[in-house]
PDB file of N, CA and C in Angstrom:
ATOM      1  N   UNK A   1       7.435-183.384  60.345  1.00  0.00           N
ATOM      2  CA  UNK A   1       6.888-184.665  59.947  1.00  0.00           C
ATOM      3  C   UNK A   1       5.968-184.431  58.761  1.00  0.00           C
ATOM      4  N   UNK A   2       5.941-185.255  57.740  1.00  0.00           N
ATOM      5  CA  UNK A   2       5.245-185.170  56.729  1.00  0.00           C
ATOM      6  C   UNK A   2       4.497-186.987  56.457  1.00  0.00           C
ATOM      7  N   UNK A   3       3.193-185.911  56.263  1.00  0.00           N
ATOM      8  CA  UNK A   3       2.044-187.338  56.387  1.00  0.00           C
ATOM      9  C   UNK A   3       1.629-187.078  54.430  1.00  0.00           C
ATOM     10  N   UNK A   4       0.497-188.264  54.412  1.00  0.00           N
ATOM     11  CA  UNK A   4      -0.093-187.709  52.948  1.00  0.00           C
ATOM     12  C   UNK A   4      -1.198-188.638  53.128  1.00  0.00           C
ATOM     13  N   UNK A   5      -2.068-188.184  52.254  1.00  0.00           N
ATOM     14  CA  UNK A   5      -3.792-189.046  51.827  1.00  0.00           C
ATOM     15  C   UNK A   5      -3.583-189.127  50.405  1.00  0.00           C
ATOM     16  N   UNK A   6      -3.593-190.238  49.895  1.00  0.00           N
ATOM     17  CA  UNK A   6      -3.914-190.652  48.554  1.00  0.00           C
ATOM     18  C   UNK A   6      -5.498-190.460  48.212  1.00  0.00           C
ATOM     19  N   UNK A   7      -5.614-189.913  46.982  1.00  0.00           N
ATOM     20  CA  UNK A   7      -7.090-189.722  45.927  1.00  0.00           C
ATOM     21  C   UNK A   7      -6.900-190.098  44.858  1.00  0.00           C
ATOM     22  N   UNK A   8      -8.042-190.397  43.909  1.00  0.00           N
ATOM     23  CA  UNK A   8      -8.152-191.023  42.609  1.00  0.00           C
ATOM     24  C   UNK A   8      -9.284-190.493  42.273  1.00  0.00           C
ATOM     25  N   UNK A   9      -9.134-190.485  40.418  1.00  0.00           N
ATOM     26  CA  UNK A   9     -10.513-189.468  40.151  1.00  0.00           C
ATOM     27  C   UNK A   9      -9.952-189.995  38.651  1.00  0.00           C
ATOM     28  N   UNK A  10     -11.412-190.150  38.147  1.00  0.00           N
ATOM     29  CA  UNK A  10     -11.214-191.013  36.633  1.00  0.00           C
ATOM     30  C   UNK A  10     -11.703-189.385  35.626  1.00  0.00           C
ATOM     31  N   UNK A  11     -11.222-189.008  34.816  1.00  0.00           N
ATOM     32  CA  UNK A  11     -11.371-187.958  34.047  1.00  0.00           C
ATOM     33  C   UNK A  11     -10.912-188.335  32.389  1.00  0.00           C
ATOM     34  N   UNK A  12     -11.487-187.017  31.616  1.00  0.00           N
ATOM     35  CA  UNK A  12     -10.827-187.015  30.423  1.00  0.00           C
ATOM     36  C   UNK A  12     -10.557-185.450  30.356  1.00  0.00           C
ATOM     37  N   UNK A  13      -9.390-185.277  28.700  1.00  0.00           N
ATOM     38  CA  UNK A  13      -8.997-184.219  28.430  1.00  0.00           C
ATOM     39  C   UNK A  13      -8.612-184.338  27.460  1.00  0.00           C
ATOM     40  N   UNK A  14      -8.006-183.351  26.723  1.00  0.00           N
ATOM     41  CA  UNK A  14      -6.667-183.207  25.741  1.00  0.00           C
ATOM     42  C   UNK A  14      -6.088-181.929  25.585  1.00  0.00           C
ATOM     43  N   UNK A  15      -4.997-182.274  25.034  1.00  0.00           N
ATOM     44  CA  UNK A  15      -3.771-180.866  25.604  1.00  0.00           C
ATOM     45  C   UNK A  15      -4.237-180.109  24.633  1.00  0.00           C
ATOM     46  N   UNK A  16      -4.728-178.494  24.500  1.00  0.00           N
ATOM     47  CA  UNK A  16      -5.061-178.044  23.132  1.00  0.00           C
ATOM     48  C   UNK A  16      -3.859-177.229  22.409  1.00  0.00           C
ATOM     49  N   UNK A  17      -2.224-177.539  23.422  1.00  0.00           N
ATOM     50  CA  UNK A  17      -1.642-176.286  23.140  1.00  0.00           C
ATOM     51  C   UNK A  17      -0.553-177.401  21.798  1.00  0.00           C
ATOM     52  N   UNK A  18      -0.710-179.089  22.309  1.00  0.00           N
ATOM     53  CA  UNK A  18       0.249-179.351  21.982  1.00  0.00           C
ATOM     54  C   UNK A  18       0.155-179.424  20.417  1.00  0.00           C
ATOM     55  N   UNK A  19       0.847-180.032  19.355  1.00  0.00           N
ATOM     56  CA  UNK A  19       0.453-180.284  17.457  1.00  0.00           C
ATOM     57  C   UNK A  19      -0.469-181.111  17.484  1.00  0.00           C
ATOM     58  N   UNK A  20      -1.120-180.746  16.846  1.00  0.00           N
ATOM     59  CA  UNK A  20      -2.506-181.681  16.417  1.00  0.00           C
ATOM     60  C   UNK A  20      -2.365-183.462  15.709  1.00  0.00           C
ATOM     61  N   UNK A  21      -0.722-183.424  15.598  1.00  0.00           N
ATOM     62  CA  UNK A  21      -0.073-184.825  15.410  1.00  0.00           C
ATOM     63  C   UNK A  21       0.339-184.915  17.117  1.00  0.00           C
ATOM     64  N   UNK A  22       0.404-184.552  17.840  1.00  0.00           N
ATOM     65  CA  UNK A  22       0.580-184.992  19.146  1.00  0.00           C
ATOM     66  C   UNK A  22      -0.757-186.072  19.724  1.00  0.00           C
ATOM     67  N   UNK A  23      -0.103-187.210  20.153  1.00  0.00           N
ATOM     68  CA  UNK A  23      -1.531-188.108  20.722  1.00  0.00           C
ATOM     69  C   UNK A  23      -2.096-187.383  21.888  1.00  0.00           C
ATOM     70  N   UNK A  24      -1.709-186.831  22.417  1.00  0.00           N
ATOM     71  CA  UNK A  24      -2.684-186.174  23.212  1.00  0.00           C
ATOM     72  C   UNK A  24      -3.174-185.040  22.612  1.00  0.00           C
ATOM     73  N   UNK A  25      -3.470-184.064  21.601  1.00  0.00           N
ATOM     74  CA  UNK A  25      -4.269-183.793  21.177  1.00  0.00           C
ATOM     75  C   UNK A  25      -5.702-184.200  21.611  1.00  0.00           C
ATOM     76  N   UNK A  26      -5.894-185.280  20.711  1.00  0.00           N
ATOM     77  CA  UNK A  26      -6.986-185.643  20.969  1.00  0.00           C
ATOM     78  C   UNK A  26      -7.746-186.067  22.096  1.00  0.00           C
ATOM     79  N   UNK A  27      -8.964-186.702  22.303  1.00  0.00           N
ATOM     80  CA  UNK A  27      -9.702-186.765  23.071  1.00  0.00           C
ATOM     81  C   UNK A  27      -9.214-187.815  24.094  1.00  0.00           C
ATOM     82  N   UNK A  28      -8.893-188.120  25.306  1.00  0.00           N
ATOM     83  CA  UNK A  28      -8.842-189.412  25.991  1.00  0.00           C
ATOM     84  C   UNK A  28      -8.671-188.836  27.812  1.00  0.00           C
ATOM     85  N   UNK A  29      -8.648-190.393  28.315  1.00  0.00           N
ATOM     86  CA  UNK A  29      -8.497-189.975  29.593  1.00  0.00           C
ATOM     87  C   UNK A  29      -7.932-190.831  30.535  1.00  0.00           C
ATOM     88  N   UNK A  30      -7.968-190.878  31.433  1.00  0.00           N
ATOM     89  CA  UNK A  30      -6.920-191.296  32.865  1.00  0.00           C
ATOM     90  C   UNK A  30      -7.003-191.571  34.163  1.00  0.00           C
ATOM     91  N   UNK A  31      -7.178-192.501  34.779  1.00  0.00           N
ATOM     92  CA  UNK A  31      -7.207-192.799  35.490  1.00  0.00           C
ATOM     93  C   UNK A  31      -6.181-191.891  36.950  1.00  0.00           C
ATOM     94  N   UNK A  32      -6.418-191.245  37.211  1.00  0.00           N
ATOM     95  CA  UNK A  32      -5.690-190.175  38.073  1.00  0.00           C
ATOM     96  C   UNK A  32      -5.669-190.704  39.329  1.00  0.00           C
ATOM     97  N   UNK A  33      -4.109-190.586  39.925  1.00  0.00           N
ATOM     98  CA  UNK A  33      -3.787-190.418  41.818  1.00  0.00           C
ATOM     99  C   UNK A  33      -3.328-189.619  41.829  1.00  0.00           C
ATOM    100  N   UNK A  34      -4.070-188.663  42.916  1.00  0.00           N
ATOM    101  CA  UNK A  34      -3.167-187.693  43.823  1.00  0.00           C
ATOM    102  C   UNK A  34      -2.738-187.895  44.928  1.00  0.00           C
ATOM    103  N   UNK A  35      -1.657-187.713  45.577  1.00  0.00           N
ATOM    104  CA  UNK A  35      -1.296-187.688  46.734  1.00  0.00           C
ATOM    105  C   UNK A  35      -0.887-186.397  47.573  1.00  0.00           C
ATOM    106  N   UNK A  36      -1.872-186.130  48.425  1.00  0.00           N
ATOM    107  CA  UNK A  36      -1.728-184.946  49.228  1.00  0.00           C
ATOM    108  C   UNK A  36      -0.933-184.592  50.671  1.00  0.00           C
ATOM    109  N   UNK A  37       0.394-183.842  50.739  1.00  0.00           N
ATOM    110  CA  UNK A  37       1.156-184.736  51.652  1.00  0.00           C
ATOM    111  C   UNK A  37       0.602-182.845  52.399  1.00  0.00           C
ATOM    112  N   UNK A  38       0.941-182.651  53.827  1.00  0.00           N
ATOM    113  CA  UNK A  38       1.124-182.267  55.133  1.00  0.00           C
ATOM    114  C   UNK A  38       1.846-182.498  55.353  1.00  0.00           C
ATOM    115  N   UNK A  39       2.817-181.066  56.069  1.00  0.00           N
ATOM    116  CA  UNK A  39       3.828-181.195  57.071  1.00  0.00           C
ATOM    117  C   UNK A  39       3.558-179.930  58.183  1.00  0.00           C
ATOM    118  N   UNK A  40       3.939-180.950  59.428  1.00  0.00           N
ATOM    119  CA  UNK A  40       4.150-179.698  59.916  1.00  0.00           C
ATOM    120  C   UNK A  40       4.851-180.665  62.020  1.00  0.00           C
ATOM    121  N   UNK A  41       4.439-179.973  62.810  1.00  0.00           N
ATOM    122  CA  UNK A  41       5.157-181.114  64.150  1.00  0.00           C
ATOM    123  C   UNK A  41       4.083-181.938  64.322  1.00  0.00           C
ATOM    124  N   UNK A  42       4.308-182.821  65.153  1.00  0.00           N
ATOM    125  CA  UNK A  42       3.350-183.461  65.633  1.00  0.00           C
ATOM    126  C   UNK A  42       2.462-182.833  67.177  1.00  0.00           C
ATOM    127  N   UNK A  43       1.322-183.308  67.003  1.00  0.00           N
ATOM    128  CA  UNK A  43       0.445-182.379  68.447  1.00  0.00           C
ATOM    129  C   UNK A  43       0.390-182.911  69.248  1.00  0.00           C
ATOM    130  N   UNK A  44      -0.901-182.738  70.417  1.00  0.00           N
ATOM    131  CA  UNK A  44      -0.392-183.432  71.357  1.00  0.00           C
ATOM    132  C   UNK A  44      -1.256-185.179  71.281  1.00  0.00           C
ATOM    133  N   UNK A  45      -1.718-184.805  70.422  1.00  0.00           N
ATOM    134  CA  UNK A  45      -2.424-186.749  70.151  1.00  0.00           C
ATOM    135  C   UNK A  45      -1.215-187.460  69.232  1.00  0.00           C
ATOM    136  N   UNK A  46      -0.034-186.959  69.188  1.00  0.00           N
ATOM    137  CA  UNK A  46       0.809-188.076  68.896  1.00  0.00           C
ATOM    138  C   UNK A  46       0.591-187.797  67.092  1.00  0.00           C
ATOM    139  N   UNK A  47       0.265-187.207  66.379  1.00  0.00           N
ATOM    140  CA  UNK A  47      -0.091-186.971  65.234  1.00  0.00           C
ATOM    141  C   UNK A  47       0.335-185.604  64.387  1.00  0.00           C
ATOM    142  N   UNK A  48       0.363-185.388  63.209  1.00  0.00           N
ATOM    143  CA  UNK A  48       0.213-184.045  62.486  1.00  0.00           C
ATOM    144  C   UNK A  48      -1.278-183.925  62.216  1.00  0.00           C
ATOM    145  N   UNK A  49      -1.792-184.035  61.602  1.00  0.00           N
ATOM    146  CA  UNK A  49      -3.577-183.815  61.776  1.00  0.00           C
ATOM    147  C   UNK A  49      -4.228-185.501  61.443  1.00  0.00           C
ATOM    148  N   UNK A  50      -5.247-184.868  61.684  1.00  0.00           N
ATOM    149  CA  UNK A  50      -6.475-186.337  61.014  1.00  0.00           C
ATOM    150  C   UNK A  50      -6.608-186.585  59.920  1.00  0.00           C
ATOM    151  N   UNK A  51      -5.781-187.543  59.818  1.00  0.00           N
ATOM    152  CA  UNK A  51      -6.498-188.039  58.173  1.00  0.00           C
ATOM    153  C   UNK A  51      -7.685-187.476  57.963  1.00  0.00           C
ATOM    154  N   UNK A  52      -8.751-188.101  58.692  1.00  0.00           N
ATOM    155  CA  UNK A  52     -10.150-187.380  57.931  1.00  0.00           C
ATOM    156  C   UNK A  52     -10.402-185.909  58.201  1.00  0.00           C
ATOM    157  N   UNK A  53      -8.998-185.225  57.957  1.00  0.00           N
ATOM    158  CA  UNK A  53      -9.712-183.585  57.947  1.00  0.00           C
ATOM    159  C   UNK A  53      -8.915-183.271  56.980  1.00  0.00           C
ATOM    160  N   UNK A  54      -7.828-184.277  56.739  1.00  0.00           N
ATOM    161  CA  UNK A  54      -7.293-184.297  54.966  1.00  0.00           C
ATOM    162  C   UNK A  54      -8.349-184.207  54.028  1.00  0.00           C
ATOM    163  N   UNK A  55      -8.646-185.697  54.213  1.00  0.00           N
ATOM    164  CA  UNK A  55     -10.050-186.388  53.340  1.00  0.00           C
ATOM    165  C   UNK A  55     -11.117-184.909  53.544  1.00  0.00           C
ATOM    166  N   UNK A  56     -11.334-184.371  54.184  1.00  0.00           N
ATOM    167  CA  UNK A  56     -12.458-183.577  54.252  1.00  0.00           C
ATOM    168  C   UNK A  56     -12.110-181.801  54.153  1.00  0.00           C
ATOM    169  N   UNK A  57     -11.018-181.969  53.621  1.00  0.00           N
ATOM    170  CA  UNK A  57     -10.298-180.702  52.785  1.00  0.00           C
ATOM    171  C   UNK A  57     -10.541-180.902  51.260  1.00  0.00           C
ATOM    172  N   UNK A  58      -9.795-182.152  51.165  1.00  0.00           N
ATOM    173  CA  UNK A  58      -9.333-182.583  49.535  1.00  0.00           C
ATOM    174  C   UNK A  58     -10.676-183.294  49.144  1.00  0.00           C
ATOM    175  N   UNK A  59     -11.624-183.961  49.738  1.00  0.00           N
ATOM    176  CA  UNK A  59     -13.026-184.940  48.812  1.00  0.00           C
ATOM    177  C   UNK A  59     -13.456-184.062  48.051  1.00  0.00           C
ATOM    178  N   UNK A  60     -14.368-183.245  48.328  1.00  0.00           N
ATOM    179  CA  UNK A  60     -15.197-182.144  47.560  1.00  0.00           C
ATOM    180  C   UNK A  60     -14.062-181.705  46.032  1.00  0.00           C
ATOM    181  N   UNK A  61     -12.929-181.346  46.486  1.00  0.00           N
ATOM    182  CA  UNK A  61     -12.350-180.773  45.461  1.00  0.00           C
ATOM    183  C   UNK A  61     -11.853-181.894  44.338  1.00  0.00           C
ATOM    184  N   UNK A  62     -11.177-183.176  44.770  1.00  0.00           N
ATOM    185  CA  UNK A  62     -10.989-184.176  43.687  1.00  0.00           C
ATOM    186  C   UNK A  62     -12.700-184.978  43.429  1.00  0.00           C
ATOM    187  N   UNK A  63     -13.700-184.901  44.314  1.00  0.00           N
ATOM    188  CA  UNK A  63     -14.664-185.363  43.759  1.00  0.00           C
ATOM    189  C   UNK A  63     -15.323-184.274  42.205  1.00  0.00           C
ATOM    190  N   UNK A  64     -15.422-183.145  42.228  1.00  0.00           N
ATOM    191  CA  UNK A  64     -15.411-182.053  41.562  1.00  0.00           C
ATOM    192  C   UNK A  64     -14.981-182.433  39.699  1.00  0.00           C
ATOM    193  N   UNK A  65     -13.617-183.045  40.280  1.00  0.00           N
ATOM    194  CA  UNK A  65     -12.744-183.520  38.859  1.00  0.00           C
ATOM    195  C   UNK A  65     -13.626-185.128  38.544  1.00  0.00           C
ATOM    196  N   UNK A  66     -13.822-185.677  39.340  1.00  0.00           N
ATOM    197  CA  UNK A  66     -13.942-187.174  38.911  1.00  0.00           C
ATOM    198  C   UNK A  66     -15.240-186.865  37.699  1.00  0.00           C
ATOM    199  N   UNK A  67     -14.910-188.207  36.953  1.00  0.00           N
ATOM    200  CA  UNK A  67     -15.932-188.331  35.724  1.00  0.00           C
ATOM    201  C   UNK A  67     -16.248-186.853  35.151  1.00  0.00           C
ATOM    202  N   UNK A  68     -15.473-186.220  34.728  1.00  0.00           N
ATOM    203  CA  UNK A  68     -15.052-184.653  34.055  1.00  0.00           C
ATOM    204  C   UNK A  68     -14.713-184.709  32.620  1.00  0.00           C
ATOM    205  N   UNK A  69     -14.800-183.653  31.989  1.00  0.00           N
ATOM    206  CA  UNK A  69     -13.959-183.246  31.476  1.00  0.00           C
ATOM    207  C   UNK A  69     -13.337-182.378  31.654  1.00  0.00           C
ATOM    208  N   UNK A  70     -11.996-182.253  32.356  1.00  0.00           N
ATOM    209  CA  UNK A  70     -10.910-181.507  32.397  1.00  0.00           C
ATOM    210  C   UNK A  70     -11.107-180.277  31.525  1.00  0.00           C
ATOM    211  N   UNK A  71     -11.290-179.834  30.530  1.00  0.00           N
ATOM    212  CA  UNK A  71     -10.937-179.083  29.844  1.00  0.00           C
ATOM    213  C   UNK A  71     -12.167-177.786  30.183  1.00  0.00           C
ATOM    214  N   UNK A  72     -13.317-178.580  30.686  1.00  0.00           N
ATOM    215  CA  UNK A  72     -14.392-177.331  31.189  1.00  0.00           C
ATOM    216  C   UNK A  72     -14.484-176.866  32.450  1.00  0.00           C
ATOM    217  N   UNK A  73     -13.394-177.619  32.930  1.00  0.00           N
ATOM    218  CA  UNK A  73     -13.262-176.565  34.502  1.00  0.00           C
ATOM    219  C   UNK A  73     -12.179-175.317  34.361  1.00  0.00           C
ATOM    220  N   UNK A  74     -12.783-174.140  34.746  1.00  0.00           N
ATOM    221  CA  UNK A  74     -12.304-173.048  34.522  1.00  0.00           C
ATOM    222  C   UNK A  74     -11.211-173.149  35.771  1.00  0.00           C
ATOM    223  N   UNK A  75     -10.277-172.894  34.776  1.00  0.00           N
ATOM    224  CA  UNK A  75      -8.732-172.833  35.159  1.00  0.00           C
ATOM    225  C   UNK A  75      -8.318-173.988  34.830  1.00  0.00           C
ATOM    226  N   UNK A  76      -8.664-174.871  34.211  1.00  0.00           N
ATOM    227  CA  UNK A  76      -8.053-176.223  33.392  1.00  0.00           C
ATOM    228  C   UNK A  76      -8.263-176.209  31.838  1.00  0.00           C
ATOM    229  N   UNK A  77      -8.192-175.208  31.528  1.00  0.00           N
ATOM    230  CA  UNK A  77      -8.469-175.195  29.894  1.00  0.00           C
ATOM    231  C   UNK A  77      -7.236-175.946  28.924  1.00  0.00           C
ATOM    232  N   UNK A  78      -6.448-176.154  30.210  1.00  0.00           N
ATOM    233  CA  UNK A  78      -5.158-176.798  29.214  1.00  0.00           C
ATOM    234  C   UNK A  78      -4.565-177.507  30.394  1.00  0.00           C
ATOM    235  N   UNK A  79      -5.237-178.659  30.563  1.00  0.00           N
ATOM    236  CA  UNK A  79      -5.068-179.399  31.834  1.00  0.00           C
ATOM    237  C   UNK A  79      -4.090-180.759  31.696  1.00  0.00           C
ATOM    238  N   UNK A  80      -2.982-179.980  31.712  1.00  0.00           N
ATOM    239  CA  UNK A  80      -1.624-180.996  31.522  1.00  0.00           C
ATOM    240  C   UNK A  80      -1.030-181.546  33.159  1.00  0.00           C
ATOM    241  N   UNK A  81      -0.715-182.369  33.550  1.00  0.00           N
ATOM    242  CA  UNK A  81      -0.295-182.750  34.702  1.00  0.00           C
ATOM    243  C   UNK A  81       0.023-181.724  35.857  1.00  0.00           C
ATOM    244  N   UNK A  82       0.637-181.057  35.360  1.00  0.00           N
ATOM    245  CA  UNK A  82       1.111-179.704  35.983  1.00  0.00           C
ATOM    246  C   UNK A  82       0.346-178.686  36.513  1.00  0.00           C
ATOM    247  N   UNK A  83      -0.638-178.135  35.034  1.00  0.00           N
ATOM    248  CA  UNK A  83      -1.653-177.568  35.453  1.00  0.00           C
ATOM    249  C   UNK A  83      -2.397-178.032  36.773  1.00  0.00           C
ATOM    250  N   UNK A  84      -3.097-179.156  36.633  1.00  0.00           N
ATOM    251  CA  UNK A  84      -3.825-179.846  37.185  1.00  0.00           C
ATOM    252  C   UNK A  84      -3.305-180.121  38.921  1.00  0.00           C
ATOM    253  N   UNK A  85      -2.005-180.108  38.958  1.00  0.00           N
ATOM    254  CA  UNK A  85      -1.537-180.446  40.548  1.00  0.00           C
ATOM    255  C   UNK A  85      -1.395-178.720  40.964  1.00  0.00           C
ATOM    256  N   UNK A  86      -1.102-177.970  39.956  1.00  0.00           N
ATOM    257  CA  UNK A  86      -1.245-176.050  40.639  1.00  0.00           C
ATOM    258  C   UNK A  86      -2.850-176.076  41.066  1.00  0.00           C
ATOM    259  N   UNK A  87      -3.568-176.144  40.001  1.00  0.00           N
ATOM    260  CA  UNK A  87      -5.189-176.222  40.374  1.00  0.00           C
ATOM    261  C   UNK A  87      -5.686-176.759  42.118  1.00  0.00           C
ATOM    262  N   UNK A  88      -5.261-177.863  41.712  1.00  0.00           N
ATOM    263  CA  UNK A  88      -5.232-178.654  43.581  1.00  0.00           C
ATOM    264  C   UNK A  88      -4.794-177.837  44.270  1.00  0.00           C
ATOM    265  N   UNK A  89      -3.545-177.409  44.339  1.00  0.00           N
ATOM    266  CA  UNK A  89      -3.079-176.635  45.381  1.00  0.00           C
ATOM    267  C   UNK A  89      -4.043-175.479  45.583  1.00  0.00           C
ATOM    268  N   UNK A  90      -4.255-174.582  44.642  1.00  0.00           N
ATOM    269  CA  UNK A  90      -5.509-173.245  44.888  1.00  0.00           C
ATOM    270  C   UNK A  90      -6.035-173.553  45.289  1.00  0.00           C
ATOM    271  N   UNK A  91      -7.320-174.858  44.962  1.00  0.00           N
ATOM    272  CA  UNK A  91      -8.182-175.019  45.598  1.00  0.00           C
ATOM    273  C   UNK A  91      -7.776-175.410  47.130  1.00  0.00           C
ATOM    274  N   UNK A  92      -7.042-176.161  47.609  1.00  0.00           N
ATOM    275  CA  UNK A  92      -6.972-176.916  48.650  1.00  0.00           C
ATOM    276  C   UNK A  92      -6.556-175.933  49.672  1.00  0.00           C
ATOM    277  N   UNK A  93      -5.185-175.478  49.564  1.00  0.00           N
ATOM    278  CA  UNK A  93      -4.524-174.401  50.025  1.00  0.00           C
ATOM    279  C   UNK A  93      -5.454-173.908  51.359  1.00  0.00           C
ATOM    280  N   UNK A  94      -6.202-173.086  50.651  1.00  0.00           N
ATOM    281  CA  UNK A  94      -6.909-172.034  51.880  1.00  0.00           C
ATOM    282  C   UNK A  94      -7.608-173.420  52.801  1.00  0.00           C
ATOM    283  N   UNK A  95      -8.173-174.458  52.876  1.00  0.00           N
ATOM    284  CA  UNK A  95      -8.935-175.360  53.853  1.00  0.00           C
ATOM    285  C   UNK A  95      -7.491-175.785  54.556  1.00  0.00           C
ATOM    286  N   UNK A  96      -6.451-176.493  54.070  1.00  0.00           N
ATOM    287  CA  UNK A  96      -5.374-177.123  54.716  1.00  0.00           C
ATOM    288  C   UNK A  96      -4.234-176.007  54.289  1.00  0.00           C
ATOM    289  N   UNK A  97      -3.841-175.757  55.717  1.00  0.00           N
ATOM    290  CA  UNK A  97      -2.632-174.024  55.329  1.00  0.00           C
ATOM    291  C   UNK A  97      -1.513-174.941  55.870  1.00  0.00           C
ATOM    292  N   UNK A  98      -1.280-176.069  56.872  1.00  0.00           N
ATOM    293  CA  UNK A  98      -0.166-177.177  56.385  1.00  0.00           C
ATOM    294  C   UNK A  98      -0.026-178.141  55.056  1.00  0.00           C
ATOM    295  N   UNK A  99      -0.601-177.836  54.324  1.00  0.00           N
ATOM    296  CA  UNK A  99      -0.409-178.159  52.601  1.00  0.00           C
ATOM    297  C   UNK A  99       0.851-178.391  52.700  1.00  0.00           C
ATOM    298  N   UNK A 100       2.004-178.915  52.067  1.00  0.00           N
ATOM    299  CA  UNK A 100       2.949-178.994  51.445  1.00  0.00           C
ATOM    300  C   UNK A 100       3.303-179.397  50.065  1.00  0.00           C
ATOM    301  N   UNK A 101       2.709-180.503  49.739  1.00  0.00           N
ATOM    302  CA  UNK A 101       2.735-181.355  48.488  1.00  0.00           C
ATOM    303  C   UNK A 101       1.908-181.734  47.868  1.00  0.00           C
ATOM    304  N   UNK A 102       1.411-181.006  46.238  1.00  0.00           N
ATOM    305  CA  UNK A 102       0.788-182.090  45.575  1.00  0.00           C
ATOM    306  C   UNK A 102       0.850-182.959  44.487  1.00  0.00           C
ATOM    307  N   UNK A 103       1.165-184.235  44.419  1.00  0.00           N
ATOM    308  CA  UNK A 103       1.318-184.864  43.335  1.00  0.00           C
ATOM    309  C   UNK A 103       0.604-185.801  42.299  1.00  0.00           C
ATOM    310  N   UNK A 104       0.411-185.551  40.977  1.00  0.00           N
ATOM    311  CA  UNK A 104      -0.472-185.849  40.747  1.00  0.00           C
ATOM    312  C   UNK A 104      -0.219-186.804  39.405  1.00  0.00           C
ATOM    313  N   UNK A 105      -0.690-188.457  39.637  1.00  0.00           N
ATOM    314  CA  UNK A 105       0.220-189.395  38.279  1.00  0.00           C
ATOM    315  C   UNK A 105      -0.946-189.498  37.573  1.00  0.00           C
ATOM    316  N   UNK A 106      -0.733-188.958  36.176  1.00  0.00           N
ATOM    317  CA  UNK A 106      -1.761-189.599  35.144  1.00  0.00           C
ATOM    318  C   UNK A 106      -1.538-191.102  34.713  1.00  0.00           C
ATOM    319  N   UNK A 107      -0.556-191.507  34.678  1.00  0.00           N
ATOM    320  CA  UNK A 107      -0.162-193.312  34.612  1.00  0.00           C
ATOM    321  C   UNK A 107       0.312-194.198  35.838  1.00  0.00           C
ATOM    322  N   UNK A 108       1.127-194.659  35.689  1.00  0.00           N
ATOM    323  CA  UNK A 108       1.418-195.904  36.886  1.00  0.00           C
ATOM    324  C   UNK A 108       2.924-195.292  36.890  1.00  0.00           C
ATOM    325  N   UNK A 109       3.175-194.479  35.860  1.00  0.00           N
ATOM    326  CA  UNK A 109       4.895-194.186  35.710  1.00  0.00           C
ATOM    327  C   UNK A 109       5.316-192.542  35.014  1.00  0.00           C
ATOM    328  N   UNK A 110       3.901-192.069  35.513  1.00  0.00           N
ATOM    329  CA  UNK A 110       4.176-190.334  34.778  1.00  0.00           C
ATOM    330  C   UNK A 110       3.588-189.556  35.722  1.00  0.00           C
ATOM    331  N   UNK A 111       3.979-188.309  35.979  1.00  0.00           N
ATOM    332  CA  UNK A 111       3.686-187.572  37.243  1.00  0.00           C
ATOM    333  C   UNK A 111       4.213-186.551  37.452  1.00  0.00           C
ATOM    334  N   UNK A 112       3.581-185.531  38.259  1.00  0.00           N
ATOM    335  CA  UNK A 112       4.904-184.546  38.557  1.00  0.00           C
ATOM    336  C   UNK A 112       3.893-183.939  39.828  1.00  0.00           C
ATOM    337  N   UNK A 113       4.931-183.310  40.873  1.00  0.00           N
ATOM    338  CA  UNK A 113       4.904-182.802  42.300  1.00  0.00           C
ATOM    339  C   UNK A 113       4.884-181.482  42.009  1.00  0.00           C
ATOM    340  N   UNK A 114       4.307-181.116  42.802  1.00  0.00           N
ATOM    341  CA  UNK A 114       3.559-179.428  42.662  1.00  0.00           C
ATOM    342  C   UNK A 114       4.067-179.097  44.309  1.00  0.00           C
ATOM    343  N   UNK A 115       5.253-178.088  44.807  1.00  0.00           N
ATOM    344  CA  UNK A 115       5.204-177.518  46.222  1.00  0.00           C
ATOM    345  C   UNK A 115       4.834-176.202  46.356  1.00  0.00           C
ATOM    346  N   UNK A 116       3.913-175.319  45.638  1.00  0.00           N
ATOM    347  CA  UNK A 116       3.834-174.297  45.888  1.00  0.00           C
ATOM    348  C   UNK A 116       4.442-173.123  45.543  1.00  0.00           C
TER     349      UNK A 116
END
């Protein structure tokens, strides 16, 4: 069974690897969702874990990012979608070891899933 907790975290960045005619170059930022999915059976309360031991894996670490700049957290020096959902996983990983999924949309229609 696979569950998930949605997060949001308002940040800025810019890509430094991409051409300096690339719009992301420059400076801007994003309104970010992650969605953190768990799998694993269900126990004996009828459940895979508690939401709030999701929430209390993942807060600290997407609170961390909120109102940021991306680019000064060490290990985000080039904090492209991708980057940014591997990052989650490191951090998260060792608190939740049923981790499965992290996905992470910088728009309403751009995104990409990180399994490890």
């Amino acid at each position: 069974m696979i569950i998930y907790k949605d997060f949001t975290f308002e940040a800025a960045h810019n890509l430094p690897l991409v051409p300096v005619t690339h719009k992301c170059s420059k400076l801007h930022g994003h309104s970010f969702k992650v969605r953190v999915s768990v799998e694993d059976e269900l126990n004996d309360l009828g459940w895979v874990i508690d939401y709030a031991d999701i929430k209390s894996a993942c807060g600290p670490v997407i609170e961390a990012l909120d109102h940021s700049y991306l680019n000064e957290v060490p290990g985000l020096e080039n904090p492209t979608s991708e980057n940014i959902a591997i990052w989650l996983w490191d951090e998260v990983k060792p608190k939740l070891a049923i981790l499965s999924e992290i996905e992470v949309k910088e728009t309403c229609n751009t995104g990409c899933v990180y399994r490890g």
